[in-house]
Protein backbone atom coordinates (compact mmCIF):
# COMPACT_ATOMS: atom_id res chain seq x y z
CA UNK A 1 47.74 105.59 147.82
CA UNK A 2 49.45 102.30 146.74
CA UNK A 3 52.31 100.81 148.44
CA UNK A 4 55.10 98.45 148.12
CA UNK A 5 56.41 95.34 150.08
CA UNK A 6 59.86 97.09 150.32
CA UNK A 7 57.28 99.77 152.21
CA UNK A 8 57.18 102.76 150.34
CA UNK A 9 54.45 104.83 149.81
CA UNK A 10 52.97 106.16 146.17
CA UNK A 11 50.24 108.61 145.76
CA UNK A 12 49.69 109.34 141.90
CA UNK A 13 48.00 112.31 141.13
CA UNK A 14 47.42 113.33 137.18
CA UNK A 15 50.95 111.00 136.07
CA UNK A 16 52.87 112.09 138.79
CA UNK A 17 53.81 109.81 141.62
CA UNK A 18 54.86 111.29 145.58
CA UNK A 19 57.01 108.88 146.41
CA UNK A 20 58.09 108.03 150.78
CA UNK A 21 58.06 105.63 153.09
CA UNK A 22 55.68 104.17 154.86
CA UNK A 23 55.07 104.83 159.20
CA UNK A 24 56.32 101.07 159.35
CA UNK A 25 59.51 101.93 158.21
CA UNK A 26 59.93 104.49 159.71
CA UNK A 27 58.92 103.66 162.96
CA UNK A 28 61.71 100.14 162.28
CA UNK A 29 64.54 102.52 161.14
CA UNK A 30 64.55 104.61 164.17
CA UNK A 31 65.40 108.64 164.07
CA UNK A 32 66.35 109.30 160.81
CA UNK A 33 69.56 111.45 160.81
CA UNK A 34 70.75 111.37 156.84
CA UNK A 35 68.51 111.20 153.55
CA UNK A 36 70.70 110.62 149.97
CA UNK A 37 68.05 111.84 147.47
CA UNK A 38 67.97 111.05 143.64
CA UNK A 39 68.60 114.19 141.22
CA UNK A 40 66.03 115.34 139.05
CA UNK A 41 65.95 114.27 135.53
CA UNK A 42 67.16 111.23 136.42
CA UNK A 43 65.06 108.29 134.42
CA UNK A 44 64.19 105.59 136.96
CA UNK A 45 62.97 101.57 136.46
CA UNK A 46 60.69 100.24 139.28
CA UNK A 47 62.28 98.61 141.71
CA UNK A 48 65.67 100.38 141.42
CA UNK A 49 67.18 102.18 144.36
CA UNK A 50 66.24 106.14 144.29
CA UNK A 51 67.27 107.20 147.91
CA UNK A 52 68.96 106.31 150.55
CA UNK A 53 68.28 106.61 154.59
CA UNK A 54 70.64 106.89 157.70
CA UNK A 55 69.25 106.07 160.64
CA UNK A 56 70.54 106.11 164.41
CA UNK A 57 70.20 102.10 163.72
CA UNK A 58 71.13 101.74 160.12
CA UNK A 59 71.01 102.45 156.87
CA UNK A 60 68.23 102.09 154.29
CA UNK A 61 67.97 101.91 150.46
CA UNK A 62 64.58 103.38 149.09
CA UNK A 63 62.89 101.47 145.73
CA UNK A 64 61.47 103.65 143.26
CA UNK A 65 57.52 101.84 143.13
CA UNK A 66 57.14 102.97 140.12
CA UNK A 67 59.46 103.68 136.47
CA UNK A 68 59.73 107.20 135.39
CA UNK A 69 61.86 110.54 135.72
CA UNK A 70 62.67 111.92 138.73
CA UNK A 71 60.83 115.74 138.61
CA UNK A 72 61.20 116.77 141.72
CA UNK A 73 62.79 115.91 144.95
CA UNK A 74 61.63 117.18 148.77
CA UNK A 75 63.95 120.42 149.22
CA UNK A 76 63.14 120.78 152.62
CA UNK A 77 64.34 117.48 153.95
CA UNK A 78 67.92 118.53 154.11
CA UNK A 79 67.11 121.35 156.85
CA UNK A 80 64.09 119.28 157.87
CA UNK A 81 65.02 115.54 157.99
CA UNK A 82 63.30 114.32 161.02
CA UNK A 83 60.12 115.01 158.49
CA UNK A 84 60.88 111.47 157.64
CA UNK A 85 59.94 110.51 161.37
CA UNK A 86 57.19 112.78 162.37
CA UNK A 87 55.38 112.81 158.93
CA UNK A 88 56.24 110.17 156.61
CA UNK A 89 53.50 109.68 154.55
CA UNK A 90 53.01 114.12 154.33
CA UNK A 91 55.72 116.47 154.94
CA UNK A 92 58.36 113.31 154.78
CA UNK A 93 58.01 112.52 151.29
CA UNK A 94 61.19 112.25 149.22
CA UNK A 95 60.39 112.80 145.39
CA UNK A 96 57.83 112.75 142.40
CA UNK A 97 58.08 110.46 139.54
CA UNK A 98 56.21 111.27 136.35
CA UNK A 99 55.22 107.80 135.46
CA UNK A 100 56.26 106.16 132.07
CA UNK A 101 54.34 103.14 132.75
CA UNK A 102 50.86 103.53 134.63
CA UNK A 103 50.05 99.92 134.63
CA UNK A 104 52.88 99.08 137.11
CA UNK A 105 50.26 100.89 139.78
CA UNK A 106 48.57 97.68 139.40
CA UNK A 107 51.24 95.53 140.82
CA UNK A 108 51.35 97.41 143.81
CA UNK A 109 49.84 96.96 147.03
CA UNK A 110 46.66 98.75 148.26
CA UNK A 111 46.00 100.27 151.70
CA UNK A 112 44.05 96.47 153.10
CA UNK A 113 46.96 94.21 151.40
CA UNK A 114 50.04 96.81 153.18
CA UNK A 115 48.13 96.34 156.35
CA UNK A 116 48.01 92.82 156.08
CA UNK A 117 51.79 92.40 155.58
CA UNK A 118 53.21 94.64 158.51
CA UNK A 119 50.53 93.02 160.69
């Protein structure tokens, strides 16, 4: 799992990235009421906004980590937001990328360097 400054998360498994946010931001946001998702087939750069999140505090806009097209986006969250809160790194995640650049993985964080920055 990689990770971002803006704190999302990115688990890439065979080209395709699972795309959330971290328990930091979660836990900062508060009770997440609202989640704006991207629609699939839609071709993504990294660092663009792909989502957006509503808290009880405020609102949030979600980076893509990674370029790519959107292929599939977390169904369940719009019966099951509060996933966001009680699972963000599992059940909360929002979409999948299918990478069109692999070697942007490299600019990302790992698991040590995340820790160090919410710290």
């Amino acid at each position: 799992m990689k990770f971002t400054q803006s704190h999302e998360w990115v688990h890439v498994d065979q080209g395709v990235g699972t795309v959330g946010v971290t328990h930091y931001a979660q836990r900062e946001l508060g009770e997440v009421v609202y989640v704006e998702l991207p629609s699939v087939g839609k071709h993504v750069k990294a660092g663009e906004e792909i989502a957006v999140l509503e808290s009880t505090k405020a609102a949030a806009d979600i980076y893509a980590p990674l370029s790519g097209e959107i292929v599939e986006i977390n169904q369940k969250l719009g019966d099951f937001v509060h996933y966001i809160n009680s699972s963000p790194q599992k059940e909360g995640w929002l979409c999948k990328i299918r990478l069109s650049n692999p070697s942007e993985l490299a600019g990302l964080l790992d698991e040590k360097s995340y820790s160090q920055l919410v710290k």
